[in-house]
PDB file of N, CA and C in Angstrom:
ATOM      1  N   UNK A   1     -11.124  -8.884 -12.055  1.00  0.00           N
ATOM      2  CA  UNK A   1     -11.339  -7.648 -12.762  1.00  0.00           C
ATOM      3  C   UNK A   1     -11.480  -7.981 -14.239  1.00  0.00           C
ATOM      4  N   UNK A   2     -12.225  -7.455 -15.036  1.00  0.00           N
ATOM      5  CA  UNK A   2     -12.890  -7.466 -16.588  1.00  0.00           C
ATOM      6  C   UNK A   2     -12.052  -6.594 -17.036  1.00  0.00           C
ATOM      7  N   UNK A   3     -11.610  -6.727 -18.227  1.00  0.00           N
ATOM      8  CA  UNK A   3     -11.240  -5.778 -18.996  1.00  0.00           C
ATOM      9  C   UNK A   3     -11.798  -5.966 -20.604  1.00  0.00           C
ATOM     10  N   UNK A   4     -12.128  -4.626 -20.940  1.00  0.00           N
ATOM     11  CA  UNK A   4     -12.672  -4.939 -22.503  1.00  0.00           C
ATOM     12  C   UNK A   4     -12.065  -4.043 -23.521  1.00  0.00           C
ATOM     13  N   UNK A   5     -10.536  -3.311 -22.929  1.00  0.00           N
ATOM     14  CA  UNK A   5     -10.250  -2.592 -23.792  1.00  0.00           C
ATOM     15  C   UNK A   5      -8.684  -2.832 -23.899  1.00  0.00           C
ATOM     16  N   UNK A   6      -8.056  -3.451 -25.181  1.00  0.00           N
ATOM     17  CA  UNK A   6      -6.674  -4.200 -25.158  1.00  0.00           C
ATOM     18  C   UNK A   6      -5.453  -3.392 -24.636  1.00  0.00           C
ATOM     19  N   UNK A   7      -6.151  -1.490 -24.594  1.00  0.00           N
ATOM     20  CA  UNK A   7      -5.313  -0.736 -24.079  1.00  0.00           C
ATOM     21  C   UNK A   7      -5.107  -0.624 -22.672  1.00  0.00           C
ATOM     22  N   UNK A   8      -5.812  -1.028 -22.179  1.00  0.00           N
ATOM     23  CA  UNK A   8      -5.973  -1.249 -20.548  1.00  0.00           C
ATOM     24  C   UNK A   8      -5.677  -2.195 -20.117  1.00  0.00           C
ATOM     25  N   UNK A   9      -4.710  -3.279 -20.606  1.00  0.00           N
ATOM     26  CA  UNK A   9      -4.544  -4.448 -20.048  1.00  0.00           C
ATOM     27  C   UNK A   9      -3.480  -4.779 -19.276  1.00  0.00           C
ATOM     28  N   UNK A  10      -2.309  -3.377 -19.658  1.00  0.00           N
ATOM     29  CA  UNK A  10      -0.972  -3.231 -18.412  1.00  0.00           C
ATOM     30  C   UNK A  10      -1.147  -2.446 -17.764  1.00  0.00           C
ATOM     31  N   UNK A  11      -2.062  -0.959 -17.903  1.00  0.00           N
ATOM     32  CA  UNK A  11      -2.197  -0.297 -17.058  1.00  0.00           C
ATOM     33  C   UNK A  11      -3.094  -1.278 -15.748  1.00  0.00           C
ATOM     34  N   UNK A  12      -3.943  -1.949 -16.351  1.00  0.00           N
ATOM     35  CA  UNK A  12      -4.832  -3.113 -14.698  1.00  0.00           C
ATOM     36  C   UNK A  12      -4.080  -3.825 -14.159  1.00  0.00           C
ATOM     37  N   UNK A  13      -3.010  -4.832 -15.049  1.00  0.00           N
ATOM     38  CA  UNK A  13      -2.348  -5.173 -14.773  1.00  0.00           C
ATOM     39  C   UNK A  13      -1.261  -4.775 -12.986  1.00  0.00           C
ATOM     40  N   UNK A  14      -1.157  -3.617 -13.752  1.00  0.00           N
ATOM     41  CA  UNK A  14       0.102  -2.583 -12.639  1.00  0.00           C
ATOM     42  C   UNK A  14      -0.773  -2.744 -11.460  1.00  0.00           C
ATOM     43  N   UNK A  15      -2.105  -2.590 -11.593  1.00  0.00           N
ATOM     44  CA  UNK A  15      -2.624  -1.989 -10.005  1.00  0.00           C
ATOM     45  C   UNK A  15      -3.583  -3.530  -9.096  1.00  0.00           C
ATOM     46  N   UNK A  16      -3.456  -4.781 -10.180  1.00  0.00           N
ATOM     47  CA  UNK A  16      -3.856  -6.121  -9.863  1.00  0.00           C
ATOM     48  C   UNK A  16      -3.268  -6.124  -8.512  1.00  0.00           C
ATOM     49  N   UNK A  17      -3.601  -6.735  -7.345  1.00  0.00           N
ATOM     50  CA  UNK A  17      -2.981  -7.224  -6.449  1.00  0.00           C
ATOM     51  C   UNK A  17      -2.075  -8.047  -6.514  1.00  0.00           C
ATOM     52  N   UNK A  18      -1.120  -8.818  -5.627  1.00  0.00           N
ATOM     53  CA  UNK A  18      -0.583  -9.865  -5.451  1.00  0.00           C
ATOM     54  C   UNK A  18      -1.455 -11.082  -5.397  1.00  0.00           C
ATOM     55  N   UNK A  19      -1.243 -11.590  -6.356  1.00  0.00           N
ATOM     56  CA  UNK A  19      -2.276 -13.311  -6.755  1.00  0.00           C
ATOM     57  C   UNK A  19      -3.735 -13.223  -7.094  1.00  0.00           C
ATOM     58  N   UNK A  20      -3.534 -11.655  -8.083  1.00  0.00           N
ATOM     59  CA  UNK A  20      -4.412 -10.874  -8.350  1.00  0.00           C
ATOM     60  C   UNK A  20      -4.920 -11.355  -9.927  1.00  0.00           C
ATOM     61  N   UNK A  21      -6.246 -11.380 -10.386  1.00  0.00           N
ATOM     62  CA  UNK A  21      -6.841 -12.458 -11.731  1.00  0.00           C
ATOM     63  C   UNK A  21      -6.956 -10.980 -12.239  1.00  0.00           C
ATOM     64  N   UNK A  22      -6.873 -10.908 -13.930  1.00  0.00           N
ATOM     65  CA  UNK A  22      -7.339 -10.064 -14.739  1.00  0.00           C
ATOM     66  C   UNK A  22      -8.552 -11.075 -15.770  1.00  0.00           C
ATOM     67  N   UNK A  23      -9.338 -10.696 -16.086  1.00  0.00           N
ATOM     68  CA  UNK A  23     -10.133 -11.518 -16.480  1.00  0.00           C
ATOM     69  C   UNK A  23     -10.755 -10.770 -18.331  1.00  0.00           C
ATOM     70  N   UNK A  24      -9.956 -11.072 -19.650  1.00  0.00           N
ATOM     71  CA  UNK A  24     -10.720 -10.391 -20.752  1.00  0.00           C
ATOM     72  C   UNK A  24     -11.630 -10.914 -21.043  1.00  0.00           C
ATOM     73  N   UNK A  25     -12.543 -10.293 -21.498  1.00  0.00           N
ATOM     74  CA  UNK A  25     -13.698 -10.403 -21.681  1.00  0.00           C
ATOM     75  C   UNK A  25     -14.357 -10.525 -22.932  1.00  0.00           C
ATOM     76  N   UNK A  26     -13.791 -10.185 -23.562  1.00  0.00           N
ATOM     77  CA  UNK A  26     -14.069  -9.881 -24.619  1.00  0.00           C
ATOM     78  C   UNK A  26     -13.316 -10.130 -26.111  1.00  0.00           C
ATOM     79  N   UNK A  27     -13.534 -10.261 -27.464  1.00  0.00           N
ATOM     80  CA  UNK A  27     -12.467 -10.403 -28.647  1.00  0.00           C
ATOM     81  C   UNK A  27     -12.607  -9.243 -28.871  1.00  0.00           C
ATOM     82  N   UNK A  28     -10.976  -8.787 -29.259  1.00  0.00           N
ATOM     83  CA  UNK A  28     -10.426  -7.695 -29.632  1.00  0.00           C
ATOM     84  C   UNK A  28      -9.653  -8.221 -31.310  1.00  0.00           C
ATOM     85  N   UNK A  29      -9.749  -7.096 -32.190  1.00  0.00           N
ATOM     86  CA  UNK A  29      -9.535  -7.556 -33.264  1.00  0.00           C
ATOM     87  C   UNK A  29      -8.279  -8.101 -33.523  1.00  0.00           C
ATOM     88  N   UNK A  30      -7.553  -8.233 -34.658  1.00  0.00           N
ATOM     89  CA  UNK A  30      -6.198  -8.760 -34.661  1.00  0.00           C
ATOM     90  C   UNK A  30      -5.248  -7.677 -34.525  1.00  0.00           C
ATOM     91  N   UNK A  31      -5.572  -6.161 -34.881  1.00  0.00           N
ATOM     92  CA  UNK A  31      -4.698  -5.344 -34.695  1.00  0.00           C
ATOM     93  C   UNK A  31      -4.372  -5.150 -33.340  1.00  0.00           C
ATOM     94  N   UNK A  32      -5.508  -5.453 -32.311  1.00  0.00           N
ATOM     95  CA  UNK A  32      -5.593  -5.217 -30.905  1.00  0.00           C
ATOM     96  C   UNK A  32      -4.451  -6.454 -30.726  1.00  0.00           C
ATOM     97  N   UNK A  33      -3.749  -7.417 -31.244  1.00  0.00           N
ATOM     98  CA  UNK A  33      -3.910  -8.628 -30.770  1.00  0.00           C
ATOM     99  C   UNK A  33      -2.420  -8.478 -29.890  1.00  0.00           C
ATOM    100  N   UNK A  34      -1.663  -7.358 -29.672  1.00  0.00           N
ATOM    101  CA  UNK A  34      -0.461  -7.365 -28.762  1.00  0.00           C
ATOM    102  C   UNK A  34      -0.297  -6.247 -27.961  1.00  0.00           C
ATOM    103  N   UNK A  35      -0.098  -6.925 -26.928  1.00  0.00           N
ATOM    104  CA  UNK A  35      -0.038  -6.117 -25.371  1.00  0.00           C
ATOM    105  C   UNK A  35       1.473  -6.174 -24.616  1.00  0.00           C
ATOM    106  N   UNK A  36       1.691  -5.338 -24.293  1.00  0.00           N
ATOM    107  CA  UNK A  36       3.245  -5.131 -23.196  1.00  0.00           C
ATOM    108  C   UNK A  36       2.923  -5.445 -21.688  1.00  0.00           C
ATOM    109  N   UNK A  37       3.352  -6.034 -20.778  1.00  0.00           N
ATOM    110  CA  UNK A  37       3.351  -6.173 -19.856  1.00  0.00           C
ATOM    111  C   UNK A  37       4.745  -6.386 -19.007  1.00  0.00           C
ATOM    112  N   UNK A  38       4.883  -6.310 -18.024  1.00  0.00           N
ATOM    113  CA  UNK A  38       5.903  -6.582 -17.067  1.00  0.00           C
ATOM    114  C   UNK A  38       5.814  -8.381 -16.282  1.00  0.00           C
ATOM    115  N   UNK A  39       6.853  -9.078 -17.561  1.00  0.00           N
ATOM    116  CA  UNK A  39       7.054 -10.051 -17.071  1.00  0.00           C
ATOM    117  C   UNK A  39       7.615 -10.687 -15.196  1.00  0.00           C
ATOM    118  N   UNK A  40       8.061  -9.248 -14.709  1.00  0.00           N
ATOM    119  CA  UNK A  40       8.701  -9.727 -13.801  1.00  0.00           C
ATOM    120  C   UNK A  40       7.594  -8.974 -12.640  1.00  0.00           C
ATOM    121  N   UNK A  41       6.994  -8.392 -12.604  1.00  0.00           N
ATOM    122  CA  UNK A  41       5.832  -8.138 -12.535  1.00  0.00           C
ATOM    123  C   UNK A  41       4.676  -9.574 -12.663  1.00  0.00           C
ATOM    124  N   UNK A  42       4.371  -9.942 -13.247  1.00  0.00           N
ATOM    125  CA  UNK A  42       3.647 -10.789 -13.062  1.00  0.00           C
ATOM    126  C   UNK A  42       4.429 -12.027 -12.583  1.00  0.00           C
ATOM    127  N   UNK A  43       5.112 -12.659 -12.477  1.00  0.00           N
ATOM    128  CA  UNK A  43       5.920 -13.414 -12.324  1.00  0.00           C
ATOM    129  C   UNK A  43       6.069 -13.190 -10.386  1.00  0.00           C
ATOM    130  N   UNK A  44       6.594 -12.290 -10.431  1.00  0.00           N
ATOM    131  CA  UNK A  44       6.749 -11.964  -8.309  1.00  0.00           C
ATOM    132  C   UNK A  44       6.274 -11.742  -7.939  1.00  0.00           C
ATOM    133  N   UNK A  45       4.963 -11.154  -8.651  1.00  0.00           N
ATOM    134  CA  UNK A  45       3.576 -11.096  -8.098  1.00  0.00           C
ATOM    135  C   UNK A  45       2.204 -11.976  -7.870  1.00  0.00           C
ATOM    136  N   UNK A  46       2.852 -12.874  -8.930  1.00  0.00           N
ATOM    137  CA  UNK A  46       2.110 -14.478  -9.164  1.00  0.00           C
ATOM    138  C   UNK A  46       0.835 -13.849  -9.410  1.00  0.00           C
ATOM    139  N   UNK A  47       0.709 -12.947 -10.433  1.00  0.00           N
ATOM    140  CA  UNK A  47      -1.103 -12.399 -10.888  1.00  0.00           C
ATOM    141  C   UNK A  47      -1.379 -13.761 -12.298  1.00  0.00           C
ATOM    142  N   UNK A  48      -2.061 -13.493 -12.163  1.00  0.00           N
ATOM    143  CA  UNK A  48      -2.876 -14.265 -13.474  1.00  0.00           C
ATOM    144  C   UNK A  48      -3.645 -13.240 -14.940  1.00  0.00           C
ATOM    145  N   UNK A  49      -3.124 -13.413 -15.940  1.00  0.00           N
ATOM    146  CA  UNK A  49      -3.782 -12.639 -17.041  1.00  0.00           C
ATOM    147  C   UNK A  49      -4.419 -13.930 -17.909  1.00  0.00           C
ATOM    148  N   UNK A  50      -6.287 -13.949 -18.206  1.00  0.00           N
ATOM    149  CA  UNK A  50      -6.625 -15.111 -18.774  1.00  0.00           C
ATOM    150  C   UNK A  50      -7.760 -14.279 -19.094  1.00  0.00           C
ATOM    151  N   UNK A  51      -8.359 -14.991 -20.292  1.00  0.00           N
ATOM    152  CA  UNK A  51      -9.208 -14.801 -21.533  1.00  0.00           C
ATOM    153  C   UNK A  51     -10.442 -15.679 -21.168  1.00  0.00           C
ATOM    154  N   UNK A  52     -11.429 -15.137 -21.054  1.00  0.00           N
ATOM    155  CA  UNK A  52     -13.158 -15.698 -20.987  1.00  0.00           C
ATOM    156  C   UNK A  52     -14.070 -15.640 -21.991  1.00  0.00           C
ATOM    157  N   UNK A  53     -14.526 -16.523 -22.598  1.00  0.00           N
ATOM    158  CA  UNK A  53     -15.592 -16.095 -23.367  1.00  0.00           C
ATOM    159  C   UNK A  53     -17.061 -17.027 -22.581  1.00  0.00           C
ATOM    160  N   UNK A  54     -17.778 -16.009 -22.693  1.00  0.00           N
ATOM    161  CA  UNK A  54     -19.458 -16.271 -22.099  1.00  0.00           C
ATOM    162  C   UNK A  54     -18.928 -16.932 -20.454  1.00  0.00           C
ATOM    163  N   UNK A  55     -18.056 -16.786 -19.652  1.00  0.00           N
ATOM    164  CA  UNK A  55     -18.113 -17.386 -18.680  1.00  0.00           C
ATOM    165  C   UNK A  55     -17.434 -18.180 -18.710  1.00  0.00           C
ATOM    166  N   UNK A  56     -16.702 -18.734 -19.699  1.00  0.00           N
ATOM    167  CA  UNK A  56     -16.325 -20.043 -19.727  1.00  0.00           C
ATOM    168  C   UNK A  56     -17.298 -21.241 -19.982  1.00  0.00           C
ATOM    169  N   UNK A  57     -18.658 -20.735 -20.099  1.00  0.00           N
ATOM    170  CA  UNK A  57     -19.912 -22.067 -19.903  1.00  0.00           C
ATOM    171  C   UNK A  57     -19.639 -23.401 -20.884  1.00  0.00           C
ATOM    172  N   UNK A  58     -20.011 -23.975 -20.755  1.00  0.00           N
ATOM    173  CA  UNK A  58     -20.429 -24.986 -21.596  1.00  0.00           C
ATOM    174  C   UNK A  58     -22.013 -25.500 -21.674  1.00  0.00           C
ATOM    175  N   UNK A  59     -22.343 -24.418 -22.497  1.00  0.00           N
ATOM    176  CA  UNK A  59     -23.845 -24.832 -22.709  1.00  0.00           C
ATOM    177  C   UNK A  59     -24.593 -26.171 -22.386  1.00  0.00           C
ATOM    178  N   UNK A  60     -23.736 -27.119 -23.184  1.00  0.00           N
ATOM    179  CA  UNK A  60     -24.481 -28.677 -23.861  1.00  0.00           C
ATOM    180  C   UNK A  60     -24.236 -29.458 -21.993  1.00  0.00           C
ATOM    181  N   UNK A  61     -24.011 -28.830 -21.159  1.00  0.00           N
ATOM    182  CA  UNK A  61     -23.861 -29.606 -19.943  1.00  0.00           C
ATOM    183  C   UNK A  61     -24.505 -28.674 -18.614  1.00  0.00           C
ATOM    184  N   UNK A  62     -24.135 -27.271 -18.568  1.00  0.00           N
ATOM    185  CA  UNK A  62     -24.094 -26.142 -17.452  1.00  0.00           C
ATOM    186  C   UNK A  62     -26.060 -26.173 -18.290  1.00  0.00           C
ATOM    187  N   UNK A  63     -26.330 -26.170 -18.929  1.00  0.00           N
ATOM    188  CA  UNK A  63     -27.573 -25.247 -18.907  1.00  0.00           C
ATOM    189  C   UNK A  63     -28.873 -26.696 -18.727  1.00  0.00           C
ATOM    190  N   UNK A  64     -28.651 -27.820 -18.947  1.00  0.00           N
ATOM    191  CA  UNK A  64     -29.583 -28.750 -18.108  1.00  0.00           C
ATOM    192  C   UNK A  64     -29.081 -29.031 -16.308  1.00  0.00           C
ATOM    193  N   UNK A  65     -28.277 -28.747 -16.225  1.00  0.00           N
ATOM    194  CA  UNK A  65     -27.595 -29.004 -14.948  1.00  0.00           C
ATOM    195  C   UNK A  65     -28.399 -27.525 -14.224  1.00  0.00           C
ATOM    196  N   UNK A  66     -28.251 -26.640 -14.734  1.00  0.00           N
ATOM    197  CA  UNK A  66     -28.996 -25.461 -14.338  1.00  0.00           C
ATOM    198  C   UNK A  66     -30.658 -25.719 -14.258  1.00  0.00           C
ATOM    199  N   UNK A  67     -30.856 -26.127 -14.986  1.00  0.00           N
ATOM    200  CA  UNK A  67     -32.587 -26.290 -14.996  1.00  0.00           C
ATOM    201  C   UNK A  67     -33.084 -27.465 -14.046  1.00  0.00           C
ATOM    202  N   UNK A  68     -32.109 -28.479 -13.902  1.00  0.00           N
ATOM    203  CA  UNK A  68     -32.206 -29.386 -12.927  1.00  0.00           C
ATOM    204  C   UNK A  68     -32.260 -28.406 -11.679  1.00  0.00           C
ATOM    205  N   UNK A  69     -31.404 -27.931 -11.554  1.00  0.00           N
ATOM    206  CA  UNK A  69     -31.270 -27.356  -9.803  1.00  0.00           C
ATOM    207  C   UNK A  69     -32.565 -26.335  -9.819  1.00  0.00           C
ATOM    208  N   UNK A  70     -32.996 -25.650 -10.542  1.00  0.00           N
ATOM    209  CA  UNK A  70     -33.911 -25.011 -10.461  1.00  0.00           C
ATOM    210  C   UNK A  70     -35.274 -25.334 -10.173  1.00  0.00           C
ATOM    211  N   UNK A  71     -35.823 -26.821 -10.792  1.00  0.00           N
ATOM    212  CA  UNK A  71     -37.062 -27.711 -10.652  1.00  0.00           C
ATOM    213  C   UNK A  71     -36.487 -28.297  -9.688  1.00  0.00           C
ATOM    214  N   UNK A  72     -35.319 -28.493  -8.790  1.00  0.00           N
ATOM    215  CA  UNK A  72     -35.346 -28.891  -7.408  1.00  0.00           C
ATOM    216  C   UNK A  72     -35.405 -27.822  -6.749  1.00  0.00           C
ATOM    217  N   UNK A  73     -35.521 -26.784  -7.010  1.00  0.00           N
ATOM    218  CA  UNK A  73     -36.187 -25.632  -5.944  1.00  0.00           C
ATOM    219  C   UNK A  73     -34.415 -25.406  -5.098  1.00  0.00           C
ATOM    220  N   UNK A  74     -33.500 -25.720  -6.461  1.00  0.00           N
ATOM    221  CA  UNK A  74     -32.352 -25.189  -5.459  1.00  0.00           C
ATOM    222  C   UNK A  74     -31.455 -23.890  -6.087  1.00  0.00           C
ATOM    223  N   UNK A  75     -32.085 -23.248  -7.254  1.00  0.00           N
ATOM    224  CA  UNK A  75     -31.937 -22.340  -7.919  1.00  0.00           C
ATOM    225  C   UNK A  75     -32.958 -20.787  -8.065  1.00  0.00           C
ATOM    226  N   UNK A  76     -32.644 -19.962  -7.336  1.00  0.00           N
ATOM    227  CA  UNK A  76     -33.992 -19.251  -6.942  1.00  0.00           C
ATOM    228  C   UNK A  76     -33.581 -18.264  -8.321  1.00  0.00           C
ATOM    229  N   UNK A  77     -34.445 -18.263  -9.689  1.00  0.00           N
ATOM    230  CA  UNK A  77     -34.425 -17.484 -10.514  1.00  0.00           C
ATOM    231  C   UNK A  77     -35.333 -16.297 -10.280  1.00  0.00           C
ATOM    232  N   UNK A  78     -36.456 -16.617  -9.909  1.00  0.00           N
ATOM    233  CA  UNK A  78     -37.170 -15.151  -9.578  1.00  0.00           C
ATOM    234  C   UNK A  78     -36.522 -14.110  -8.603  1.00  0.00           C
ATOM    235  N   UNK A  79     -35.790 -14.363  -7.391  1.00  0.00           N
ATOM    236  CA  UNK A  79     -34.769 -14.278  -6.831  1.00  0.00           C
ATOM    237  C   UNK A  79     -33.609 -13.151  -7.203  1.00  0.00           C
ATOM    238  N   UNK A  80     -33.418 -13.653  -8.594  1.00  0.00           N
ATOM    239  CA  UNK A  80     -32.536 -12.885  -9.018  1.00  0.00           C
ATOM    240  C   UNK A  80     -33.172 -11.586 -10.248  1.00  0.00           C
ATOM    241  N   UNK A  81     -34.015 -11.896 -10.529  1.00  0.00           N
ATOM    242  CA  UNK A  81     -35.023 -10.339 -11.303  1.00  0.00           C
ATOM    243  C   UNK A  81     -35.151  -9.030 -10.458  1.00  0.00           C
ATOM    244  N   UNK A  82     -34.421  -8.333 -10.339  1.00  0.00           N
ATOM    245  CA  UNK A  82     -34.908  -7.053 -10.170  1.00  0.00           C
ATOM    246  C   UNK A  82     -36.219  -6.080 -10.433  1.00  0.00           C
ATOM    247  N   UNK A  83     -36.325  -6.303 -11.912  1.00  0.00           N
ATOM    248  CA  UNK A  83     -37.493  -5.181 -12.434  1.00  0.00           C
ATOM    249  C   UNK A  83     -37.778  -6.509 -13.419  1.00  0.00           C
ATOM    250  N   UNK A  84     -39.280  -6.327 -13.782  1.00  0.00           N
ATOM    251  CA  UNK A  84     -39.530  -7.039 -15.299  1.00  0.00           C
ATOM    252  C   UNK A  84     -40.416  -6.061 -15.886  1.00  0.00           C
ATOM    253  N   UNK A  85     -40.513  -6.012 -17.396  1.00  0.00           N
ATOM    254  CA  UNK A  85     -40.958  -5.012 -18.187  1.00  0.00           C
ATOM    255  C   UNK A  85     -41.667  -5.619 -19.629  1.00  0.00           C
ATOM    256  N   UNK A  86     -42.858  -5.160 -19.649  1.00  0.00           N
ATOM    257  CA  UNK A  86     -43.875  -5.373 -20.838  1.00  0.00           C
ATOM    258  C   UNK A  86     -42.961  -5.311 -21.981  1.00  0.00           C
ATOM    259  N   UNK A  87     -43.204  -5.729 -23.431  1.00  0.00           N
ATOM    260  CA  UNK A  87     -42.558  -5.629 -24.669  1.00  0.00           C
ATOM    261  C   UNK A  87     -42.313  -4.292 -24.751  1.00  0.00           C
ATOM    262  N   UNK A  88     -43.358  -3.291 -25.024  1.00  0.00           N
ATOM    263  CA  UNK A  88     -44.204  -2.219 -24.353  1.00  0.00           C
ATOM    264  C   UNK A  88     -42.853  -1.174 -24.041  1.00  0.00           C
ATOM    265  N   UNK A  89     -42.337  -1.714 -22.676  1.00  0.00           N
ATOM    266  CA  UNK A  89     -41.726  -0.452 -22.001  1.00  0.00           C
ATOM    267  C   UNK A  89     -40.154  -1.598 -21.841  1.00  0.00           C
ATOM    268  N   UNK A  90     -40.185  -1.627 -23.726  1.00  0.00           N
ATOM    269  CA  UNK A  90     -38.692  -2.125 -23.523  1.00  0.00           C
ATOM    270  C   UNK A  90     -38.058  -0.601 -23.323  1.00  0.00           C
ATOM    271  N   UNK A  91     -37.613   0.359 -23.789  1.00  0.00           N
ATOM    272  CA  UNK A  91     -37.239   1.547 -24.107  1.00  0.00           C
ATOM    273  C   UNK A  91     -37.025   1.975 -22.107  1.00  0.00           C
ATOM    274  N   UNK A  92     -37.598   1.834 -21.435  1.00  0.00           N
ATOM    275  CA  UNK A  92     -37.664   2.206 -20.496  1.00  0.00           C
ATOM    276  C   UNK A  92     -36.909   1.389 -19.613  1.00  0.00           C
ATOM    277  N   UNK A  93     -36.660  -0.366 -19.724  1.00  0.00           N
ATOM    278  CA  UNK A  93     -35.616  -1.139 -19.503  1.00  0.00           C
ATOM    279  C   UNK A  93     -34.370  -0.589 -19.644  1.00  0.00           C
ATOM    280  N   UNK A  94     -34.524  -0.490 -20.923  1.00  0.00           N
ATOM    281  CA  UNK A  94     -32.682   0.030 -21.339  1.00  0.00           C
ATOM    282  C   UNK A  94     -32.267   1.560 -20.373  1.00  0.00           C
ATOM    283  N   UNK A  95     -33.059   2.285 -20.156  1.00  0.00           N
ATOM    284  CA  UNK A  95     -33.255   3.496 -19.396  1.00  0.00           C
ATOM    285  C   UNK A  95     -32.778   3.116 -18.020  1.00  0.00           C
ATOM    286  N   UNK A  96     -33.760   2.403 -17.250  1.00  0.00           N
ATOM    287  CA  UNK A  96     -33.053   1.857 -16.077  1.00  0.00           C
ATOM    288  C   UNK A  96     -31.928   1.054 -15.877  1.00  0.00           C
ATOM    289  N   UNK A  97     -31.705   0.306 -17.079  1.00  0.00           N
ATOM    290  CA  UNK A  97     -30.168  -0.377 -16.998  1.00  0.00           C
ATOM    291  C   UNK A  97     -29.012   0.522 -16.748  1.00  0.00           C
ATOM    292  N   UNK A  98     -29.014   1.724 -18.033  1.00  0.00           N
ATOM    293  CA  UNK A  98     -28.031   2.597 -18.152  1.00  0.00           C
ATOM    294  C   UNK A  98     -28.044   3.463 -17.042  1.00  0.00           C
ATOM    295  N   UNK A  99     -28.892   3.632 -16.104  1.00  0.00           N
ATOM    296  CA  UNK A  99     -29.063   4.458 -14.829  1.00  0.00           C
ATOM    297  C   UNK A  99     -28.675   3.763 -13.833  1.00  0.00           C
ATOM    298  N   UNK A 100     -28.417   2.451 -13.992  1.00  0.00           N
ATOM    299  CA  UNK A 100     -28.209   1.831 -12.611  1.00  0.00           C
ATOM    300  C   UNK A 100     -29.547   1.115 -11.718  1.00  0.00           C
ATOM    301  N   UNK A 101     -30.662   1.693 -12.473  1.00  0.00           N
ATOM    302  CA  UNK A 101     -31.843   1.149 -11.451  1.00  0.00           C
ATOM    303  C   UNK A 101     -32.196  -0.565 -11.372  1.00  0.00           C
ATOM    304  N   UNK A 102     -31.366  -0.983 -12.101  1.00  0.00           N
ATOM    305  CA  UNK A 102     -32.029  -2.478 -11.851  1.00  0.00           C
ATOM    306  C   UNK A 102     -30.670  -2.916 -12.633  1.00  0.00           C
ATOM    307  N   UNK A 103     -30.703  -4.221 -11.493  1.00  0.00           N
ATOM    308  CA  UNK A 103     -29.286  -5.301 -12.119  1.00  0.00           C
ATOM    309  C   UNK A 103     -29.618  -6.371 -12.884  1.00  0.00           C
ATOM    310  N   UNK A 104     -30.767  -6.703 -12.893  1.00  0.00           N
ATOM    311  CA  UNK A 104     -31.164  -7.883 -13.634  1.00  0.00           C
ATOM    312  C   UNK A 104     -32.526  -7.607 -14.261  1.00  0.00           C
ATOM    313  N   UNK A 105     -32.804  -6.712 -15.080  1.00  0.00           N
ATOM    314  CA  UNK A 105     -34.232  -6.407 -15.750  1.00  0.00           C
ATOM    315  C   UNK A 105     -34.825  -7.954 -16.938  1.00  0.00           C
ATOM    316  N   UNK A 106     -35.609  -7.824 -16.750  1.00  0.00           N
ATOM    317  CA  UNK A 106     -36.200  -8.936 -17.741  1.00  0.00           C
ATOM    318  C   UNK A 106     -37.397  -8.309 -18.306  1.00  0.00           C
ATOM    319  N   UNK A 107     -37.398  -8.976 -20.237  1.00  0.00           N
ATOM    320  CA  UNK A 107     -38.523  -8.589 -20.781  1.00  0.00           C
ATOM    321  C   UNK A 107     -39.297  -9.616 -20.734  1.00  0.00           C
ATOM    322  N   UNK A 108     -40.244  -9.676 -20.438  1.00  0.00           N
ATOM    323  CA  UNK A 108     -42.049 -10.565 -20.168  1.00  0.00           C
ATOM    324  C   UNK A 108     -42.422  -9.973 -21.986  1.00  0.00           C
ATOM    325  N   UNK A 109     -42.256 -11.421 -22.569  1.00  0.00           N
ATOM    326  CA  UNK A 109     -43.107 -11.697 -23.770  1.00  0.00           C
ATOM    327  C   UNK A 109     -44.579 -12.442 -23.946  1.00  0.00           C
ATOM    328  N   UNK A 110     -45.501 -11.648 -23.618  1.00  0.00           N
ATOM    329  CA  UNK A 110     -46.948 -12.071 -23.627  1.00  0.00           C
ATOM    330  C   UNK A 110     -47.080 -12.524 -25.185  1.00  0.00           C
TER     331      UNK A 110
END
C-alpha cells in the first residue's frame, strides 16, 4: 500500500494486515517529518513501514539491463501502452488519465 499523505500513515497502518508492507512514496516536508504509530502494533503484527523513492531504481544499472531485455524480445513495451496520443491531443491524455480510461497513455513526439 502507497501512502502520500504523512497524516495517513497510522490510520493505514491500523488496517495493514499481519506481515502487511506500507510503502511512502513520496517526500513530505520537515514539518510533516513525525508520525505516531503503535509500536506494539507493529511489532505483533510484524508489518513493515518503509520509504521509496522512484521505485527504489537505480538508474546507472536497472535502465541498460532494461533495454537489454527488451532488444532480446524479453520485455514487451508496446505491450504495456494502452492509448498513445499526438503532441496535438496532449489535453485529451490528461482527460483520459484522470477518468480512468487508460493506464499507461504515451505521448508520440513526431
Amino acid at each position: 500500500m502507497g501512502v502520500g499523505d504523512g497524516e495517513q500513515i497510522a490510520p493505514i497502518m491500523s488496517l495493514c494486515a499481519k506481515r502487511g508492507r506500507v510503502v511512502v512514496t513520496n517526500i513530505h516536508s520537515a514539518a510533516e517529518g513525525q508520525i505516531n504509530i503503535s509500536l506494539c502494533d507493529l511489532t505483533l503484527m510484524e508489518k513493515q513501514l518503509v520509504g521509496s523513492i522512484f521505485g527504489s531504481a537505480n538508474p546507472q544499472s536497472d535502465i541498460p539491463r532494461l533495454m537489454q531485455l527488451y532488444r532480446n524480445g524479453q520485455l514487451d513495451l508496446a505491450g504495456m501502452v494502452t492509448q498513445e496520443y499526438a503532441l496535438e491531443d496532449i489535453n485529451q491524455g490528461f482527460a483520459d488519465m484522470l477518468a480512468g480510461k487508460n493506464i499507461r497513455g504515451v505521448l508520440r513526439y513526431k
